[in-house]
Protein backbone atom coordinates (compact mmCIF):
# COMPACT_ATOMS: atom_id res chain seq x y z
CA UNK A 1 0.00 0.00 0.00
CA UNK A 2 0.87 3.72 -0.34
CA UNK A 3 2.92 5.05 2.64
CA UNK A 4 1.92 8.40 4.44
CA UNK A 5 4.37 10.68 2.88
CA UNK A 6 2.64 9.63 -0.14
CA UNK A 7 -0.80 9.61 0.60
CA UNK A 8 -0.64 13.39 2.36
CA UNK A 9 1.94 14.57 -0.86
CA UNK A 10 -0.92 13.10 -3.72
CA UNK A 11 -4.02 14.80 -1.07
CA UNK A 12 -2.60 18.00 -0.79
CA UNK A 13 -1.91 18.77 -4.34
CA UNK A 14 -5.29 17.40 -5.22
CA UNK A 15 -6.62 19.94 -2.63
CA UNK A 16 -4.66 22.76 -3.96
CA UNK A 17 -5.91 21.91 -7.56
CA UNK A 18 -9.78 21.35 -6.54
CA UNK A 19 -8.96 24.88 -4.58
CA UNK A 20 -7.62 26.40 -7.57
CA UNK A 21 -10.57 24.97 -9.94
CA UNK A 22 -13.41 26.44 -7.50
CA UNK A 23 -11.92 30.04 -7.87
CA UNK A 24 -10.48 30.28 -11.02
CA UNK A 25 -13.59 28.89 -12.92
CA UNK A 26 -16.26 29.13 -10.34
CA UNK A 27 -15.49 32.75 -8.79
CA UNK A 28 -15.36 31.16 -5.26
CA UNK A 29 -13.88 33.36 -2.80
CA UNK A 30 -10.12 32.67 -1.66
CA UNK A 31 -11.41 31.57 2.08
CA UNK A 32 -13.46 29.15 1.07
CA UNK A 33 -11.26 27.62 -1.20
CA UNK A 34 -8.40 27.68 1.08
CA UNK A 35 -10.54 25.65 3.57
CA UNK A 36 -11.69 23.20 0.93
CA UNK A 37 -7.95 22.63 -0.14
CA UNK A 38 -7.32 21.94 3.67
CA UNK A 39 -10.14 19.72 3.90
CA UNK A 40 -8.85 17.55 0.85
CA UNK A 41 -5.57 17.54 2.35
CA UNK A 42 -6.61 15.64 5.70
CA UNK A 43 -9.21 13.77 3.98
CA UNK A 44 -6.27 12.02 2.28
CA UNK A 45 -5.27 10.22 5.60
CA UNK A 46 -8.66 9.33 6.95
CA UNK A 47 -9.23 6.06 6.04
CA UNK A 48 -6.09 5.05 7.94
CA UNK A 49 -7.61 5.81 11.07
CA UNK A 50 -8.05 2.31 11.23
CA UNK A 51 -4.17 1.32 11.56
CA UNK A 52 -4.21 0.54 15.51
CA UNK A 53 -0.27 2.19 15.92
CA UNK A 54 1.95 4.62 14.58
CA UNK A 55 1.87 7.43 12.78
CA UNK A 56 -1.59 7.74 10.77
CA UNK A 57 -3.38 7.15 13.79
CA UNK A 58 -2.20 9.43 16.11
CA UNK A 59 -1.39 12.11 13.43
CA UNK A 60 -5.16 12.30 11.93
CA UNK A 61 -6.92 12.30 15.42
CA UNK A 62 -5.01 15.23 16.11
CA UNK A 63 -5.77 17.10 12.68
CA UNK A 64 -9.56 15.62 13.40
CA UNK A 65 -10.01 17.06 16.76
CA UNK A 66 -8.32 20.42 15.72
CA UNK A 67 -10.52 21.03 12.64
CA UNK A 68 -13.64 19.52 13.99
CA UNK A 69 -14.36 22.68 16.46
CA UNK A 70 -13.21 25.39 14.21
CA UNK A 71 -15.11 24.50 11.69
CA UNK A 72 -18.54 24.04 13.78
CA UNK A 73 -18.00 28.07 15.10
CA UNK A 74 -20.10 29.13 12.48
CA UNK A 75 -23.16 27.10 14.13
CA UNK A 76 -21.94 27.51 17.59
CA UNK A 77 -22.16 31.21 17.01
CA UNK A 78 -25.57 31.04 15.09
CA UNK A 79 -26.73 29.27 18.32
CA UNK A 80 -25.66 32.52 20.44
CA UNK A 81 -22.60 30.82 22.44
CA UNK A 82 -20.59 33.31 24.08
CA UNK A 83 -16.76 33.06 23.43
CA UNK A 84 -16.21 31.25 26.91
CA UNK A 85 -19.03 28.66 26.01
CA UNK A 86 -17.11 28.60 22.31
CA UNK A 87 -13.89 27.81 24.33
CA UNK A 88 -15.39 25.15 26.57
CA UNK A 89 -16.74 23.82 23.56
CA UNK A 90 -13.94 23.23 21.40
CA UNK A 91 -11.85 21.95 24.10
CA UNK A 92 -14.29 19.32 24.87
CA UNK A 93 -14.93 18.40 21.43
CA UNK A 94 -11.18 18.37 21.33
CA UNK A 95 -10.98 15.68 24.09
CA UNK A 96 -13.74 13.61 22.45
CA UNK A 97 -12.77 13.39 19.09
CA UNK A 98 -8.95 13.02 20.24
CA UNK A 99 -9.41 10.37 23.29
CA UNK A 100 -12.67 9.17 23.02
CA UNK A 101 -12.82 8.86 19.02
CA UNK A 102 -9.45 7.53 18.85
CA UNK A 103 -10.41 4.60 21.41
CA UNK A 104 -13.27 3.58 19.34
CA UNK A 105 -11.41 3.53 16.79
CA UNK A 106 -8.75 1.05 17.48
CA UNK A 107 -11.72 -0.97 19.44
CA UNK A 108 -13.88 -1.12 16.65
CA UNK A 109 -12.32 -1.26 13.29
CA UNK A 110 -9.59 -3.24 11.56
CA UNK A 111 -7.82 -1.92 8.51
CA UNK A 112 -8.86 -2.12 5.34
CA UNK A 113 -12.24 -2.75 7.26
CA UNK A 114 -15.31 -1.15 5.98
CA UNK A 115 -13.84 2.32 7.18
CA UNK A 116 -11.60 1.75 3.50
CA UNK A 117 -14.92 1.63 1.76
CA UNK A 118 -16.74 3.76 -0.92
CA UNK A 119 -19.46 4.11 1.60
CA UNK A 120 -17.26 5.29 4.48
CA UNK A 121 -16.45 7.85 2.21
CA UNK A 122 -19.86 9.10 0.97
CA UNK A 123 -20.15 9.29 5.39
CA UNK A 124 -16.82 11.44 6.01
CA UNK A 125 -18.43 13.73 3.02
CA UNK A 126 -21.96 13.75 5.06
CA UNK A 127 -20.36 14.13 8.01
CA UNK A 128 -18.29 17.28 6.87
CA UNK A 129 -21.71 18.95 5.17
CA UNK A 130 -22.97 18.88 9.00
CA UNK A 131 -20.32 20.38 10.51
CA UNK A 132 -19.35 23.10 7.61
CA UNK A 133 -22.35 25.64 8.36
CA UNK A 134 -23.10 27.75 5.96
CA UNK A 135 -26.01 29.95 4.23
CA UNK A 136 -24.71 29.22 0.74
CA UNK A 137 -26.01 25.56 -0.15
CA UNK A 138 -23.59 25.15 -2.73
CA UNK A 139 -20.23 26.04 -0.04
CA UNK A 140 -21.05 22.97 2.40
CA UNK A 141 -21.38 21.11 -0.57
CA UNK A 142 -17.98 21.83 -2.29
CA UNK A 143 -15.92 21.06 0.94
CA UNK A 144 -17.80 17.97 1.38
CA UNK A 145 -16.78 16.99 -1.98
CA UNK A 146 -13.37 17.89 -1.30
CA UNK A 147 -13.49 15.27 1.62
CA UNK A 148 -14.90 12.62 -0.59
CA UNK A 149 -12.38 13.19 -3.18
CA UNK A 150 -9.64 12.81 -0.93
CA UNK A 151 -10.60 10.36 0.47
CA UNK A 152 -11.17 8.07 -2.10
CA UNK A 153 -7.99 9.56 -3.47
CA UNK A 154 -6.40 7.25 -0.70
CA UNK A 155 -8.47 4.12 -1.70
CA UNK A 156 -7.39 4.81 -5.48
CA UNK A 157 -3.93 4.79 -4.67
CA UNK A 158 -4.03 1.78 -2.16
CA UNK A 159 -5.37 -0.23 -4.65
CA UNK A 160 -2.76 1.01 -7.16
CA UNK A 161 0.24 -0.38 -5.03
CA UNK A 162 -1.28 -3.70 -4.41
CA UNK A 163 -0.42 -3.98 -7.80
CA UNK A 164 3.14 -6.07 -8.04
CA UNK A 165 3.84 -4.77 -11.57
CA UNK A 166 7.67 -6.24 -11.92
CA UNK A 167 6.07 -9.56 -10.28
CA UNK A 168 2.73 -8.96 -12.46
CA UNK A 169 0.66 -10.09 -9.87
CA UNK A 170 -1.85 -8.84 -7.58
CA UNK A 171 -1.29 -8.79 -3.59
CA UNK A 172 -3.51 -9.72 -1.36
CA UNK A 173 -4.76 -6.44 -0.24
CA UNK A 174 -5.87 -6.09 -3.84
CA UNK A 175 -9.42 -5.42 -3.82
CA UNK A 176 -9.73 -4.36 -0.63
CA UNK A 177 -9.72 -0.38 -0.44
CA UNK A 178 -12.60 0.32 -3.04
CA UNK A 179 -15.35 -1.46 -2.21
CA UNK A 180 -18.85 -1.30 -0.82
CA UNK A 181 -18.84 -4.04 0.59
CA UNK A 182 -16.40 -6.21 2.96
CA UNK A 183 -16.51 -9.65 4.12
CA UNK A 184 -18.29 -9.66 7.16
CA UNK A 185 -22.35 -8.79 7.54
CA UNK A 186 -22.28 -6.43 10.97
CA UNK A 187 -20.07 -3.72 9.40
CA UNK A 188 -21.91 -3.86 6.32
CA UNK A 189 -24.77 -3.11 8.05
CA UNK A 190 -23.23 -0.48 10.46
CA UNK A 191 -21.59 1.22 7.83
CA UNK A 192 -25.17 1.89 5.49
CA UNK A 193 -26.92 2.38 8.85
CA UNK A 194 -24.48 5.09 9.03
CA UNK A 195 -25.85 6.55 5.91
CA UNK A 196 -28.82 6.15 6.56
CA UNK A 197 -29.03 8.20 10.19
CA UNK A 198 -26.44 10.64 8.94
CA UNK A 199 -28.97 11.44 6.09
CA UNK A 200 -32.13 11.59 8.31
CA UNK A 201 -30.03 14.46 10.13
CA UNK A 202 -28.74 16.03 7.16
CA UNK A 203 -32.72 16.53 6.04
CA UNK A 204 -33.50 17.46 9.83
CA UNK A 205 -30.83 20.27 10.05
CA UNK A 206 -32.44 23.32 8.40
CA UNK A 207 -35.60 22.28 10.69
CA UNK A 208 -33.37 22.04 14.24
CA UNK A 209 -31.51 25.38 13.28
CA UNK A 210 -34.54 27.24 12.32
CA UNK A 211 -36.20 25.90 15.26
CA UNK A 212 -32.80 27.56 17.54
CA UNK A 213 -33.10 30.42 15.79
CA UNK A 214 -36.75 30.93 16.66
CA UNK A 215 -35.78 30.41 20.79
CA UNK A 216 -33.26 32.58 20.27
CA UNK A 217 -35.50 35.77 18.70
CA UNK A 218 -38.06 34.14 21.77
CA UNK A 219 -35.18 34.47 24.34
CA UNK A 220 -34.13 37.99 22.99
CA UNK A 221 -38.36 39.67 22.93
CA UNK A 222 -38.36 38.17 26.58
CA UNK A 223 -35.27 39.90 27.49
CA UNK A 224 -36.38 43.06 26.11
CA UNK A 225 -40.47 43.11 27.42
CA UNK A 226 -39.26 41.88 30.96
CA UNK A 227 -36.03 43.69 31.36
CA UNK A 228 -34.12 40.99 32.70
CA UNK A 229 -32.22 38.11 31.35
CA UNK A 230 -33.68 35.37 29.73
CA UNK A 231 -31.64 32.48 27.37
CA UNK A 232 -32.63 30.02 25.76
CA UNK A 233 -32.32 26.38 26.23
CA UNK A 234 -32.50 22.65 24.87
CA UNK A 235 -35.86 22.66 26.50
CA UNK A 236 -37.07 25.90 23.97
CA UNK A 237 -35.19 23.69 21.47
CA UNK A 238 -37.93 20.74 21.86
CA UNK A 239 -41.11 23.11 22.47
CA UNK A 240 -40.36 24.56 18.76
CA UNK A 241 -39.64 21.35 17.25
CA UNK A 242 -42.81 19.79 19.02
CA UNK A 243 -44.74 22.81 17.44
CA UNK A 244 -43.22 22.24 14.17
CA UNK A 245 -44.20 18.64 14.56
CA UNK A 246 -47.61 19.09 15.55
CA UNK A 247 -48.10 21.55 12.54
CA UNK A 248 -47.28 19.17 10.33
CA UNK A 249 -49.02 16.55 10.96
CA UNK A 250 -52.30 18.90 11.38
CA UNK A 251 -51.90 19.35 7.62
CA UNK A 252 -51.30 16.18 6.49
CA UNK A 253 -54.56 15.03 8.33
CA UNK A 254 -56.60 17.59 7.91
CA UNK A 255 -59.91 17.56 5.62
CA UNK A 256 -59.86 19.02 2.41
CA UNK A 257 -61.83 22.86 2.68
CA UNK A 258 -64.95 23.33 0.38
CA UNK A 259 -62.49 24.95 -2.35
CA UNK A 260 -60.20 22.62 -2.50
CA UNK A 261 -62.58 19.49 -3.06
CA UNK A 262 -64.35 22.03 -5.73
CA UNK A 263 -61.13 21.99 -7.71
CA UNK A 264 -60.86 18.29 -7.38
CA UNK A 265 -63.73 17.11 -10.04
CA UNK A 266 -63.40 13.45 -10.09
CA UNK A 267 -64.27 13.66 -5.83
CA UNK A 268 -67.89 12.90 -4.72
């Protein structure tokens, strides 16, 4: 397989070419294209967070739980953290993703497990459109690409050096990077289930963050007709969402009015 110097080397100038292509011939601002490049960069070493020792490991949980809380600020903020609550924050997302994730990890997952899949891939990219906030639909979708793409830069070029071209013959870890699906049934399943809950909260975002944003204007017209403080909390959080829920299904079961059936001639 590809070593790290090689994988990070072939990532980075991917990222600084999918950088380059977003603002040269898509008029996307420097930032955002700097981030994306970044994004690309690390994404080239994530699928050897399953090595149990040495230097992949230890070297992307640290990028991980870096770039994990500075890239969630946007939200944090949107939610109306204060900078102390954005410190606390970070530094326990920090211990989390670097301790916590990091034991699951070498618990959990054997290399060139279903973590060097196509799917686990399509997950990191999911994963990344969560965490990237932004108003501009087509931003958290261009870093998330630039996740995907490295990472299944790294698959590409594992599967490349199981090839023994001066023996002309394949290894035996041929075949085992791109897949999308491995050899056991449990992390088949975990790994779509993944998907599958990953994409339920990717459709359930712009509904929870509307929803904070609505306890927040609540908290703030409190503040201001009471004249003293009032935040809000997780429990504001649920009321709107409960509202929200309740709306909906209202509608769905509610009768057809008198105009509506009118316009519906085949109804008796």
């Amino acid at each position: 397989m590809a070593n790290f110097q090689t994988h990070i080397s072939a990532s980075t100038l991917l990222g600084i070419g999918y950088g380059a292509v977003a603002h040269f011939y898509f008029d996307v601002s420097l930032g955002h294209c700097f981030v994306a490049g970044a994004l690309c960069s690390v994404a080239g070493m994530l699928p050897d967070l399953d090595h149990k020792l040495g230097i992949p490991l230890r070297e992307m949980l640290n990028f991980v739980a870096v770039l994990a809380p500075m890239l969630m600020m946007p939200r944090f903020q949107e939610l109306g953290f204060t900078p102390e609550q954005l410190v606390f924050v970070a530094i326990v997302l920090y211990v989390l993703i670097r301790f916590v994730g990091g034991a699951l990890f070498r618990k959990f997952t054997k290399h060139r497990g279903m973590w060097h899949s196509i799917p686990a891939a399509a997950a990191a990219g999911m994963v990344t459109y969560v965490i990237c906030l932004s108003p501009e639909h087509e931003i958290r979708l261009m870093k998330s690409w630039a996740v995907v793409l490295g990472f299944l830069l790294h698959l590409v070029l594992d599967e490349i050096y199981s090839v023994d071209l001066l023996g002309r013959r394949l290894k035996k870890s041929s075949g085992t990077a791109l897949k999308f699906f491995g050899k056991q049934t449990g992390p088949n399943l975990f790994a779509y289930a993944n998907l599958i809950v990953l994409g339920l909260f990717i459709a359930s975002d712009g509904v929870v963050m509307d929803c904070c944003r609505e306890a927040i204007a609540d908290g703030v017209a409190h503040q201001y007709d009471h004249d003293h403080d009032h935040t809000y909390g997780f429990g504001d959080v649920i009321e709107k969402l409960s509202d929200r829920t309740r709306s909906w299904v209202s509608q769905a079961f509610e009768p057809p009015s008198s105009i509506e059936r009118s316009q519906q001639p085949f109804m008796r």
